[in-house]
C-alpha atoms as a PDB file:
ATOM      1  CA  UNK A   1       8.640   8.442 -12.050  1.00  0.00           C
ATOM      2  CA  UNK A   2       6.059   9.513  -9.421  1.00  0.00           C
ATOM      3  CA  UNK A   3       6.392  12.707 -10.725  1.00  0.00           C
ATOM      4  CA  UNK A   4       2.193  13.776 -10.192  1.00  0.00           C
ATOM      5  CA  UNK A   5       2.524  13.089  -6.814  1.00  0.00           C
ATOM      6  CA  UNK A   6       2.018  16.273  -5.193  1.00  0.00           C
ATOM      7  CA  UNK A   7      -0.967  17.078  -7.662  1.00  0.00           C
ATOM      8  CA  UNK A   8      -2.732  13.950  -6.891  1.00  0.00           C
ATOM      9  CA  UNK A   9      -1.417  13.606  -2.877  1.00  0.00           C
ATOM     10  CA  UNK A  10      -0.594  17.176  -2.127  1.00  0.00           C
ATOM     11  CA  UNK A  11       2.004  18.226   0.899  1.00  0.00           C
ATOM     12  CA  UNK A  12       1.516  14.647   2.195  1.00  0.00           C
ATOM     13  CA  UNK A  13       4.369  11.806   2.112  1.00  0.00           C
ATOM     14  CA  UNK A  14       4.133   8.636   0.880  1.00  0.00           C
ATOM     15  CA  UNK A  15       3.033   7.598   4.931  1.00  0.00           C
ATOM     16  CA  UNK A  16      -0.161   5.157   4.152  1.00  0.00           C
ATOM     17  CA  UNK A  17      -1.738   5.848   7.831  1.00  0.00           C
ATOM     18  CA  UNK A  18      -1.063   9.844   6.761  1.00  0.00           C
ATOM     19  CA  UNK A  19      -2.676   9.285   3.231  1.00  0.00           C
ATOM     20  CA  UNK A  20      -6.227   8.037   4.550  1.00  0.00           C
ATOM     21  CA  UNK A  21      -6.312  10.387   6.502  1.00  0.00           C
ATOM     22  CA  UNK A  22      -5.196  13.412   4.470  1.00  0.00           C
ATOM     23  CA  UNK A  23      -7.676  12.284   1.836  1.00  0.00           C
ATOM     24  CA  UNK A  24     -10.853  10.940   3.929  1.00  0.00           C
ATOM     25  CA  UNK A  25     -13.501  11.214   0.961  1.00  0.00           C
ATOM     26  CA  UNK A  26     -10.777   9.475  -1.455  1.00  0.00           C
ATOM     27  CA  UNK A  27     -10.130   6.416   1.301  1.00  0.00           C
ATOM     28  CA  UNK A  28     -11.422   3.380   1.576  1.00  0.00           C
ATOM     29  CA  UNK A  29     -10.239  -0.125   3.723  1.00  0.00           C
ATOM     30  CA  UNK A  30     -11.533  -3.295   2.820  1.00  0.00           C
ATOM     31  CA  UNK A  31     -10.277  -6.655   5.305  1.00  0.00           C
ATOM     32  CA  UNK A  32      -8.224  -9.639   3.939  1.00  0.00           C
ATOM     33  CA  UNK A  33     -10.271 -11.933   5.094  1.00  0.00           C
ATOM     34  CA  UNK A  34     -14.212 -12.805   6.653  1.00  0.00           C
ATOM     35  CA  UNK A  35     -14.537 -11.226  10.047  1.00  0.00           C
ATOM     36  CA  UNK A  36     -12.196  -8.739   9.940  1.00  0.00           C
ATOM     37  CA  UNK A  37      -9.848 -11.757  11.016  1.00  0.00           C
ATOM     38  CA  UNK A  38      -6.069 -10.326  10.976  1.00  0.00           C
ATOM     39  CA  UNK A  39      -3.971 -13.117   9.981  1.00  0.00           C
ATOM     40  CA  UNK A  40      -4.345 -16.331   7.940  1.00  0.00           C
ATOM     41  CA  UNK A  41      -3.733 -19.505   9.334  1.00  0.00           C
ATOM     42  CA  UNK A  42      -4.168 -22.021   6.584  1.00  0.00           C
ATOM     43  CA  UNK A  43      -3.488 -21.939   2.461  1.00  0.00           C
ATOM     44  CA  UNK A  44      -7.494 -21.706   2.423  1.00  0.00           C
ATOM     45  CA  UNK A  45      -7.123 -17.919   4.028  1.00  0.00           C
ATOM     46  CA  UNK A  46      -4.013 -17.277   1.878  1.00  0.00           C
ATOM     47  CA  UNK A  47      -5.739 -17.750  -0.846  1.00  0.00           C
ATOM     48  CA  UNK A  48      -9.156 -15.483   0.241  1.00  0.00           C
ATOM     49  CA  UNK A  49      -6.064 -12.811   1.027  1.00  0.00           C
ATOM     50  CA  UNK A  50      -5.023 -13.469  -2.490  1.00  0.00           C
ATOM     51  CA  UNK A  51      -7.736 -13.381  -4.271  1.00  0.00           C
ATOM     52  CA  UNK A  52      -9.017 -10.358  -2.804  1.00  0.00           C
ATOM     53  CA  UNK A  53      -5.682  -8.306  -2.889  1.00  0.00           C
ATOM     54  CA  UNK A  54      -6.081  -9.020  -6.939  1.00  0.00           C
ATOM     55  CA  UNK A  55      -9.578  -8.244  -7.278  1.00  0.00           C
ATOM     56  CA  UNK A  56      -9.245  -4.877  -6.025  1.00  0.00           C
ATOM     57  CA  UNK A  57      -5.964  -4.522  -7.802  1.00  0.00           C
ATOM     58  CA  UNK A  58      -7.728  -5.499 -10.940  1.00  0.00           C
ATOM     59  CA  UNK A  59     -10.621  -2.673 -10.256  1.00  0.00           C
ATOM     60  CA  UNK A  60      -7.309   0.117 -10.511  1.00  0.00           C
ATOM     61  CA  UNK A  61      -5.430  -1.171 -12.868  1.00  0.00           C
ATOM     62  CA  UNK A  62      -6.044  -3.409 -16.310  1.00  0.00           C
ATOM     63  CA  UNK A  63      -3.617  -6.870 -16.324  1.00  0.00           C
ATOM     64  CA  UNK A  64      -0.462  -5.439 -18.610  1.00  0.00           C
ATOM     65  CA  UNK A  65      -1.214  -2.063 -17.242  1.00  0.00           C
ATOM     66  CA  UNK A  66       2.071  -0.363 -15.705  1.00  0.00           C
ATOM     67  CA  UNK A  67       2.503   0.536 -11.650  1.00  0.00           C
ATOM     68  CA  UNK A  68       4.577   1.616  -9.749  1.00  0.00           C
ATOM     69  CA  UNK A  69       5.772  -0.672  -6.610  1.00  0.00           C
ATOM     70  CA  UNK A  70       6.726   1.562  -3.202  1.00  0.00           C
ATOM     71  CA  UNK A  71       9.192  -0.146  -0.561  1.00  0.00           C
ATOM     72  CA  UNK A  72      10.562   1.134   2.255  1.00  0.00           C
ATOM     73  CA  UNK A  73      13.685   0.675   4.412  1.00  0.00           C
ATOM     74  CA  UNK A  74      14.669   2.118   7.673  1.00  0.00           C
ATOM     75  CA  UNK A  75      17.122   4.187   9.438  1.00  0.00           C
ATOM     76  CA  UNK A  76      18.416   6.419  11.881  1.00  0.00           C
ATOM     77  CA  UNK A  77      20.123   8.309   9.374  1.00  0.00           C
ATOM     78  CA  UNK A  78      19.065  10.265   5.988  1.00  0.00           C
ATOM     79  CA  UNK A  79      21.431   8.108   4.344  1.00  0.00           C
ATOM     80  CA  UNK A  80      19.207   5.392   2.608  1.00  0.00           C
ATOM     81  CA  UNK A  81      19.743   1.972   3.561  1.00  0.00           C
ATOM     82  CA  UNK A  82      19.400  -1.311   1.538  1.00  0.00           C
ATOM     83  CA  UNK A  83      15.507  -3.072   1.661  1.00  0.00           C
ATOM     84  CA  UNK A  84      15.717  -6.023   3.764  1.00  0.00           C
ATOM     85  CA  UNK A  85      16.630  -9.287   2.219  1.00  0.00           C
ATOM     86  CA  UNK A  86      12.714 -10.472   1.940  1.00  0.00           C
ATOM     87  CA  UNK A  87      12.255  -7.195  -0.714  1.00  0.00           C
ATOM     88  CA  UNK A  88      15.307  -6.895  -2.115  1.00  0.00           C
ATOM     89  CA  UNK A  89      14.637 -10.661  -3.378  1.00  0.00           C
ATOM     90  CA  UNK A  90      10.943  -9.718  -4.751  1.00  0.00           C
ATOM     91  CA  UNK A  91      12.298  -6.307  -6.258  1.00  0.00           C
ATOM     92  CA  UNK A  92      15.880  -6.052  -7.010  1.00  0.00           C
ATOM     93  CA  UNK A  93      15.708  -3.041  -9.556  1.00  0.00           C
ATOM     94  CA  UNK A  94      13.708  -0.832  -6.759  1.00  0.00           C
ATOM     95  CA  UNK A  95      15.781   2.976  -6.691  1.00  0.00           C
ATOM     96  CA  UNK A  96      15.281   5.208  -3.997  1.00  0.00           C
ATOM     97  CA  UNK A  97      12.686   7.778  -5.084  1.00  0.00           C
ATOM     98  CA  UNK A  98      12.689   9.805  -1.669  1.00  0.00           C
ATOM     99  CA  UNK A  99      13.333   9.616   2.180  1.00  0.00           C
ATOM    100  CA  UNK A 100      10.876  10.894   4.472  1.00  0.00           C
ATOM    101  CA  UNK A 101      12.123  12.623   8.070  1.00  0.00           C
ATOM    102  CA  UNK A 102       9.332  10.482  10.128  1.00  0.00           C
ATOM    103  CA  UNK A 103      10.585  12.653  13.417  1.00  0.00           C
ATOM    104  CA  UNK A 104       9.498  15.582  11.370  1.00  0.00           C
ATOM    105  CA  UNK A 105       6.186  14.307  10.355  1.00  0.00           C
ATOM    106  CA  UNK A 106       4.960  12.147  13.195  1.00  0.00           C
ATOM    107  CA  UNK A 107       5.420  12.913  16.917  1.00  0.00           C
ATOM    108  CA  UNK A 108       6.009   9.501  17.793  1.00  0.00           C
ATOM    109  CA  UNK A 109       9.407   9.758  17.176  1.00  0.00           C
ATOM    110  CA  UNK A 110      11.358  11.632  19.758  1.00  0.00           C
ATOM    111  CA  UNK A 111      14.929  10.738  17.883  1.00  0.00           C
ATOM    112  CA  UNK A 112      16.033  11.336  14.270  1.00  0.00           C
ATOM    113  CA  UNK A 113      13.963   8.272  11.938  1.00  0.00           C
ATOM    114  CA  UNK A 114      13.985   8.075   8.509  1.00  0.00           C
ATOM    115  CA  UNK A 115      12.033   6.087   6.013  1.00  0.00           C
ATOM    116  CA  UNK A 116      13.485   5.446   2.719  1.00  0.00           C
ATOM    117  CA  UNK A 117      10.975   4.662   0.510  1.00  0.00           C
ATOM    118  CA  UNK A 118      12.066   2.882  -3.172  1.00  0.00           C
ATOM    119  CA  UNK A 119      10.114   2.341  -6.266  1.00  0.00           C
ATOM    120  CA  UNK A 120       9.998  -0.367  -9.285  1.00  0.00           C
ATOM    121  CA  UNK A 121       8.183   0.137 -12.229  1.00  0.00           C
ATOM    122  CA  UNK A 122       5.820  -3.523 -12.722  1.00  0.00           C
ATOM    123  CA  UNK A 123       3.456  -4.612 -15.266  1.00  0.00           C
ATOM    124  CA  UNK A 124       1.255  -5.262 -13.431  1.00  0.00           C
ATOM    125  CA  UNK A 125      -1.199  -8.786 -13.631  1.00  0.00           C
ATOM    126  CA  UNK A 126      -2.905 -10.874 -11.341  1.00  0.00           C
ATOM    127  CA  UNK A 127      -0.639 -12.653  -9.329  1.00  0.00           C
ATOM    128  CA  UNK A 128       2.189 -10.661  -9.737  1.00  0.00           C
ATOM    129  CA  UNK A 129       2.482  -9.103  -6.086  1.00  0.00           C
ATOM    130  CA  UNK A 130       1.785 -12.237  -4.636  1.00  0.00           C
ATOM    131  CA  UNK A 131       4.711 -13.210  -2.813  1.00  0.00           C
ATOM    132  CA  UNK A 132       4.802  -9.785  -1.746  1.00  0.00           C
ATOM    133  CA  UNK A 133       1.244 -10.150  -0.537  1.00  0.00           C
ATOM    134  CA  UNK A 134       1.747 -13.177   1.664  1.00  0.00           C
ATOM    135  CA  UNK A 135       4.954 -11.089   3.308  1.00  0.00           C
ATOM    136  CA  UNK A 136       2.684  -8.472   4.781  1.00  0.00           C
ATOM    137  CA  UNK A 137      -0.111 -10.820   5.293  1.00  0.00           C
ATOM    138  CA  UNK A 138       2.468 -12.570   7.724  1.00  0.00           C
ATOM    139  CA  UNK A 139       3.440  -9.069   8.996  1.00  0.00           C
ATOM    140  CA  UNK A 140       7.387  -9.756   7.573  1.00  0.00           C
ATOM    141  CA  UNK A 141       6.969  -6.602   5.408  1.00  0.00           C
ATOM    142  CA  UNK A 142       5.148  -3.259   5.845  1.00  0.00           C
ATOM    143  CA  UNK A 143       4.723   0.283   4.548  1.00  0.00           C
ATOM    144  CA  UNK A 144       4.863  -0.676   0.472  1.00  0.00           C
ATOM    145  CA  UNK A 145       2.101   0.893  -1.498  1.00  0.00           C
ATOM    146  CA  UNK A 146       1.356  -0.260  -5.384  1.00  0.00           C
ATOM    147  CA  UNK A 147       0.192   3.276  -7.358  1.00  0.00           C
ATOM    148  CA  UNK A 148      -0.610   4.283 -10.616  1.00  0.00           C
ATOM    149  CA  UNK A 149       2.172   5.900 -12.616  1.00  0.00           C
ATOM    150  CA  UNK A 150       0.579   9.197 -12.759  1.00  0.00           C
ATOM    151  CA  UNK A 151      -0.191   8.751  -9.007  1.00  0.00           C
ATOM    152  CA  UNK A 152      -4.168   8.904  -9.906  1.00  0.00           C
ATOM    153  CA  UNK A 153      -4.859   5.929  -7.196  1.00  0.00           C
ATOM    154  CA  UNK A 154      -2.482   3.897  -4.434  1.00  0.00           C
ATOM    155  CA  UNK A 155      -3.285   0.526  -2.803  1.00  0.00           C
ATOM    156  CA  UNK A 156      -1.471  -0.221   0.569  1.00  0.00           C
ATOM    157  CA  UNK A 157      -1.656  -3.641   1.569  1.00  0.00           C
ATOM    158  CA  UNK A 158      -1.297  -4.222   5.356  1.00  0.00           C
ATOM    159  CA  UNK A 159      -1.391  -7.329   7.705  1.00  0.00           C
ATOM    160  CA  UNK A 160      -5.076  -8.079   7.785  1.00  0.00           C
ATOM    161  CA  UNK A 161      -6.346  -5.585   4.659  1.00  0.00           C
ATOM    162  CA  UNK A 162      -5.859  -3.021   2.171  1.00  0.00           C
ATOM    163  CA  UNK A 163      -6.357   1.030   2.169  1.00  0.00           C
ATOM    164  CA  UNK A 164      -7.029   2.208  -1.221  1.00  0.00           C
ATOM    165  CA  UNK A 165      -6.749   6.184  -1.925  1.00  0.00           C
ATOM    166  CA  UNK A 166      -9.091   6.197  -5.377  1.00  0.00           C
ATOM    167  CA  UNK A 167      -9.218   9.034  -8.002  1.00  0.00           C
ATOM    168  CA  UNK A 168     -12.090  10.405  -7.042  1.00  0.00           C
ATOM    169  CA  UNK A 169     -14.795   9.782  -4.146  1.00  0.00           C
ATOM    170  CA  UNK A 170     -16.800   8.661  -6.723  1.00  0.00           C
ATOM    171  CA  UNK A 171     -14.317   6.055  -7.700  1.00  0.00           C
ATOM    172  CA  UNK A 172     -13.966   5.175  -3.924  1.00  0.00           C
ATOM    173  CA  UNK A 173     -18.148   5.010  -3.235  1.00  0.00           C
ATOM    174  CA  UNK A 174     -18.267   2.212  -6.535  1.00  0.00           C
ATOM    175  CA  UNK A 175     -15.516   0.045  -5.215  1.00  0.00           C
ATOM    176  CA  UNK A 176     -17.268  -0.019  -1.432  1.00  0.00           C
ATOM    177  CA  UNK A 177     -20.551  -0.887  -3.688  1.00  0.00           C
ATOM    178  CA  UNK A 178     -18.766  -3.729  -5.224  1.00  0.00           C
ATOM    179  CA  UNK A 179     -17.299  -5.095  -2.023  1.00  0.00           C
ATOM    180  CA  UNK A 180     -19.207  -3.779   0.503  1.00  0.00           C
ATOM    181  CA  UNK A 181     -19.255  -7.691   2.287  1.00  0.00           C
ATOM    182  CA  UNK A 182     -15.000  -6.684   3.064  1.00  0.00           C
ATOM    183  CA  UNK A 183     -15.372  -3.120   4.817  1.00  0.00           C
ATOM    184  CA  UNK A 184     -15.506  -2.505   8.248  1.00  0.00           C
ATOM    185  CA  UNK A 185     -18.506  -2.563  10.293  1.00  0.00           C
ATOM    186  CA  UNK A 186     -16.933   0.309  12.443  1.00  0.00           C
ATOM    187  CA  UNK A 187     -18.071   3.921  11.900  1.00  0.00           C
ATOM    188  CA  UNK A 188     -14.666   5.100  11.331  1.00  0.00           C
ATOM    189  CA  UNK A 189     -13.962   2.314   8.600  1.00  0.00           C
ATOM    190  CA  UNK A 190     -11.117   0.909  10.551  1.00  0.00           C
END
């Protein structure tokens, strides 16, 4: 499983803020919801959230298409540690695939930190990530990432948006041309 990683995301770990930007000309972000507004309030927003977590799914990956589900847990210790009880619920069959040394990677943490990052195989359709969706629309959940089996693309949903690494910046410049009305109007894309 996973195992074109370092072709497609090479000497980088599956950190999304490290991904976009390792690979700037691959990245794109696109916003939940009108305005740039962080966090729904009403099943009306949900549902924008929703629907445009699946469309740009959908753009990556054809409905019955496999992908791969990342997860991660926390710890002060290399020895992995259980997903919390929201994600162990939506993916009970998710293995450890690798733990990342954060203290090594990020200078933001002074003591020993480890993320433990899992991974499901899904078929993927829309809808399915739903219920995962909502989670880190309401900020219970962070750091998963949905990517293609042979790691060609990776969508990271976040609490008010989504960072998509495509295959190409090619593949990245079409999907801003289909939904240019949910990028940033910063320079930076942020």
């Amino acid at each position: 499983m996973l195992t074109d990683w370092q072709r497609w995301f090479p000497d980088c770990e599956p950190v999304a803020h490290h991904l976009r930007v390792a690979f700037p000309d691959r990245w794109t972000r696109f916003h939940s919801l009108p305005g740039s507004k962080r966090y729904p309030e009403d099943e009306a927003e949900y549902a924008t959230v929703l629907e445009r977590f699946n469309r740009i799914l959908g753009e990556l990956a054809r409905p019955g298409q496999g992908v791969i589900l990342l997860s991660t847990s926390y710890s002060e210790s290399p020895e992995p540690v259980d997903l919390q009880p929201e994600l162990q619920a939506l993916d009970p069959g998710a293995v450890l695939w690798r733990t990342v040394a954060m203290h090594d990677v990020e200078d933001d943490f002074a003591a020993p930190f480890y993320w433990h990052v899992f991974a499901s195989g899904r078929e993927w359709r829309p809808g399915v990530f739903d219920p995962l969706v909502r989670l880190v629309a309401d900020d219970v959940v962070a750091n998963v990432m949905i990517v293609s089996p042979d790691c060609r693309w990776l969508l990271h949903p976040y609490d008010g948006g989504m960072d998509v690494i495509a295959e190409s910046p090619e593949a990245r410049d079409r999907l801003k041309a289909s939904y240019s009305e949910w990028l940033s109007a910063r320079p930076d894309g942020l």
